[in-house]
Protein backbone atom coordinates (compact mmCIF):
# COMPACT_ATOMS: atom_id res chain seq x y z
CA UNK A 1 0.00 0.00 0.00
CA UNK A 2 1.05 3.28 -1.15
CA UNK A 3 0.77 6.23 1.61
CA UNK A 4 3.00 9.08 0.94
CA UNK A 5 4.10 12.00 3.16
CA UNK A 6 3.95 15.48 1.42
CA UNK A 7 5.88 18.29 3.32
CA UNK A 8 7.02 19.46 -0.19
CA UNK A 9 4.78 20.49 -3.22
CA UNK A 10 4.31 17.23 -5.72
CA UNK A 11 2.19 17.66 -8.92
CA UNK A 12 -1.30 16.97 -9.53
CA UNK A 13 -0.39 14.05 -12.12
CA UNK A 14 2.04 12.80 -8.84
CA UNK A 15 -0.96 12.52 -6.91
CA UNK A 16 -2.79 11.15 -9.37
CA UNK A 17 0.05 8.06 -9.82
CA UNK A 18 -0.81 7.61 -6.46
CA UNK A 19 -4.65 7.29 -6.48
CA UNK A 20 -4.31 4.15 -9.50
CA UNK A 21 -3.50 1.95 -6.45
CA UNK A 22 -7.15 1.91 -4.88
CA UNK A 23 -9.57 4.55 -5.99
CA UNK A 24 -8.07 5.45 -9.82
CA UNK A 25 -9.26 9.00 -9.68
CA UNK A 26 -9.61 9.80 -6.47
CA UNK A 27 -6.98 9.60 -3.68
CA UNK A 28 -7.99 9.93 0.60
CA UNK A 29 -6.00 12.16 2.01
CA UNK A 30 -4.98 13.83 5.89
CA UNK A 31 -3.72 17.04 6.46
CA UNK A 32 -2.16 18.07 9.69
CA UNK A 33 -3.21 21.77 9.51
CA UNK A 34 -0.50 22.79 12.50
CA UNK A 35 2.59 20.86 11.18
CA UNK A 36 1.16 21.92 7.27
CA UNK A 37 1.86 18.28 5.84
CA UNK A 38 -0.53 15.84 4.15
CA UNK A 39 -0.55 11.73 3.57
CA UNK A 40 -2.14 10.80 0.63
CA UNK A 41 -2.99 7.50 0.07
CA UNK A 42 -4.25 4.32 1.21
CA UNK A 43 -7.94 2.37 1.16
CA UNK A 44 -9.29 4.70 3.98
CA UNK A 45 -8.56 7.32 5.34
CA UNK A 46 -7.17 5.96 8.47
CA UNK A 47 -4.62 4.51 6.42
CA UNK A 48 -3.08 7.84 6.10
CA UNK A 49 -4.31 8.82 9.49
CA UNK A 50 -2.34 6.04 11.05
CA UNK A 51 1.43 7.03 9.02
CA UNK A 52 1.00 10.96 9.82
CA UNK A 53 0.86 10.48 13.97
CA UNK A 54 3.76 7.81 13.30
CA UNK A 55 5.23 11.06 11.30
CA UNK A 56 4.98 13.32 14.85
CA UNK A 57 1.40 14.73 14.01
CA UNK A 58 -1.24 14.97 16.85
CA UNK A 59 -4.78 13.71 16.26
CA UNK A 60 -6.58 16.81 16.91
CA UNK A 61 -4.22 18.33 13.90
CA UNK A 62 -5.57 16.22 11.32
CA UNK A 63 -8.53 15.95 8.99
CA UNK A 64 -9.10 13.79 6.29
CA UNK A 65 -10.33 14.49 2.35
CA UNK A 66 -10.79 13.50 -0.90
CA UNK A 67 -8.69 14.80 -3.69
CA UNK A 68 -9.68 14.35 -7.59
CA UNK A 69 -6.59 15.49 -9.40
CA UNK A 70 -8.26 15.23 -12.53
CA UNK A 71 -10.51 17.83 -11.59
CA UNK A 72 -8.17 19.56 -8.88
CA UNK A 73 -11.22 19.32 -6.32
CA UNK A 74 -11.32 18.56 -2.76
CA UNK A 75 -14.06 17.31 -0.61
CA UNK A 76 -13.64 17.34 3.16
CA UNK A 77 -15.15 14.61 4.09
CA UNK A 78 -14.12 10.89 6.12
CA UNK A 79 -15.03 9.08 9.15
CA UNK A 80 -12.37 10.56 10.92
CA UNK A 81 -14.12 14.08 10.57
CA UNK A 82 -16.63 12.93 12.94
CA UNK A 83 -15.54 14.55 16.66
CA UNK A 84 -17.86 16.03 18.96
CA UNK A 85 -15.17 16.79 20.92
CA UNK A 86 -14.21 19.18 18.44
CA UNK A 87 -17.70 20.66 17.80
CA UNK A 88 -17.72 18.20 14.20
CA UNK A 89 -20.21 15.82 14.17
CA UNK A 90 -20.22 14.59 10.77
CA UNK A 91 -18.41 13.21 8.02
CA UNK A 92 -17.83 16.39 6.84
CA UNK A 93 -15.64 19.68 8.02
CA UNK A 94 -18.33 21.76 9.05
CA UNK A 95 -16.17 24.92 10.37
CA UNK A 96 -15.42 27.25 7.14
CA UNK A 97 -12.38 28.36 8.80
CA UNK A 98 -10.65 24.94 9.12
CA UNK A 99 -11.78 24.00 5.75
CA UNK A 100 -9.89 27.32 4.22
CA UNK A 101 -6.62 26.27 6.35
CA UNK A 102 -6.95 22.76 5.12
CA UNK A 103 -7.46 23.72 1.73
CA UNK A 104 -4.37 26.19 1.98
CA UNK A 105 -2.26 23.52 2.66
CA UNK A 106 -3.33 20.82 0.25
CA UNK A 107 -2.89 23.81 -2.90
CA UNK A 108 0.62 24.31 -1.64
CA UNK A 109 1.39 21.14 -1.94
CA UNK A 110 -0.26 19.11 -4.45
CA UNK A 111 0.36 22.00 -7.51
């Protein structure tokens, strides 16, 4: 399985190669909006979950997403969204302000 660590920008077409392993044109993605890195790949998103906090990243840092390079859209949704704790309680970043930061970080690095 394919999970990659991006602290440096790659190219849509790189994340692409990556997607062709499970999803074709689609890849799940984290981002660790403090530390401003992203995993991309895997089946699920805790996949990618799992290899960021091995990376240093803290749970409460990290969001998961789709990304369809073809198209260069991003949807913010995975189980891992779901936290109460963190006033999310679905599938999908509900706070506009975390999806802009997440967003922020995926354009820098997936170009």
């Amino acid at each position: 399985m394919i999970i990659r660590i991006i602290d440096t920008p790659i190219t849509r077409a790189e994340a692409k190669e990556i997607a062709q392993e499970f999803y074709v044109d689609m890849v799940k993605g984290v981002v660790d909006v403090e530390q401003e890195i992203l995993a991309l790949g895997g089946e699920w998103h805790m996949d990618a979950n799992i290899k960021l906090i091995e990376h240093g990243s803290l749970q409460r840092n990290i969001w998961g997403f789709n990304f369809y390079p073809d198209e260069n859209r991003i949807l913010y949704t995975s189980l891992i969204n779901i936290r109460p704790s963190q006033h999310n309680r679905k599938i999908e970043v509900q706070d506009p302000e975390l999806r802009r930061r997440m967003e922020d970080v995926i354009r820098k690095l997936v170009i």
